[in-house]
Protein backbone atom coordinates (compact mmCIF):
# COMPACT_ATOMS: atom_id res chain seq x y z
CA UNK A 1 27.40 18.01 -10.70
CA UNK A 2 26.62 14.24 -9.51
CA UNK A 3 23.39 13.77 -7.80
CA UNK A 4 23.06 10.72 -5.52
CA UNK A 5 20.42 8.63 -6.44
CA UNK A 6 18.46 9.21 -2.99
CA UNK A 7 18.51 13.00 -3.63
CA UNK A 8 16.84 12.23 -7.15
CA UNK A 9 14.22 9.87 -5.84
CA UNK A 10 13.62 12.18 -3.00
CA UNK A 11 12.92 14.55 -5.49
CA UNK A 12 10.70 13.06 -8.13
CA UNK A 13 8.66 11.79 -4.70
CA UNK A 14 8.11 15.96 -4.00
CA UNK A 15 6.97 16.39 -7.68
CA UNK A 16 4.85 13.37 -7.71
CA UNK A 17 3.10 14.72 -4.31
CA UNK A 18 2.89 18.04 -5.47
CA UNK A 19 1.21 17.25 -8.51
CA UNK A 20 -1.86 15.19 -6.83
CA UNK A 21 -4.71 16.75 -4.90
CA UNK A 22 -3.83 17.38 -1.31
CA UNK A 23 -6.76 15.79 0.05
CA UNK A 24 -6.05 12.74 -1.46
CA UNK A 25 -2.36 10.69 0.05
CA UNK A 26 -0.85 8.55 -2.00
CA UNK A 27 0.30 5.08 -0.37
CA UNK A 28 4.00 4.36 -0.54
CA UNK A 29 3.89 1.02 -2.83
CA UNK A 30 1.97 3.64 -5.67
CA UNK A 31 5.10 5.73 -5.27
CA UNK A 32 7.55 2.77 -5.54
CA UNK A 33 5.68 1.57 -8.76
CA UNK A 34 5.88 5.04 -9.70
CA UNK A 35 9.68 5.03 -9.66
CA UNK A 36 10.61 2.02 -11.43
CA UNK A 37 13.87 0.36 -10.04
CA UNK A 38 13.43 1.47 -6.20
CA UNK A 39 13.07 -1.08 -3.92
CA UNK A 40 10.13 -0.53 -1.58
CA UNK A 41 12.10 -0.35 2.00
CA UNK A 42 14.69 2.39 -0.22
CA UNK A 43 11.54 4.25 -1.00
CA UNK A 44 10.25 4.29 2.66
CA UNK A 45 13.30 5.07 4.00
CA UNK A 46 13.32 8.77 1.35
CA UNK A 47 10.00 9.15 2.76
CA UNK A 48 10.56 8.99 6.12
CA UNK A 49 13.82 11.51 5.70
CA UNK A 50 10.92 13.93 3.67
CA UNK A 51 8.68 13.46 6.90
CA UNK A 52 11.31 13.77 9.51
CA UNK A 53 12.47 17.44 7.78
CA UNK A 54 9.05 18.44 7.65
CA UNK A 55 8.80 18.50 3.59
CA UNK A 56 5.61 15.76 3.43
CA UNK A 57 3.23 14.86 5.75
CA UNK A 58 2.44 11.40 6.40
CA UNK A 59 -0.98 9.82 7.60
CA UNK A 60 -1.05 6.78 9.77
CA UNK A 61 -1.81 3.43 8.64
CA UNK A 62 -1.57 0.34 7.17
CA UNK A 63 -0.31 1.49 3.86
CA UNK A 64 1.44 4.70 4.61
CA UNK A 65 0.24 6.70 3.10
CA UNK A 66 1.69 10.24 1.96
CA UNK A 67 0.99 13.83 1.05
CA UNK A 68 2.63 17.27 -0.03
CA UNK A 69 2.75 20.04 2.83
């Protein structure tokens, strides 16, 4: 089985969220350096498909910042 690249970022983004402290978001350009190779606008874009299905929750701001459900 072949997993698209976006559907394996999208997932290591879940697993890094759902390892921190839900109290604490994470901005989005800590998850990019986090996955190495992404390109920042990539990673936003995942993020915003996560928040848009209702798997993260996203806080406003500056630095948009992210957190696990």
């Amino acid at each position: 089985m072949n997993l698209t690249k976006g559907l394996e970022q999208a997932v290591c983004i879940i697993t890094l969220l759902a390892t921190q402290d839900k109290k604490f978001p994470i901005a989005s350009h800590i998850i990019n350096q986090r996955l190495e190779g992404a390109s920042p606008s990539y990673v936003k874009k995942i993020i915003r498909k996560l928040v848009v299905n209702g798997l993260v929750t996203s806080v406003s701001g500056r630095s948009k910042l992210v957190r696990s459900r």
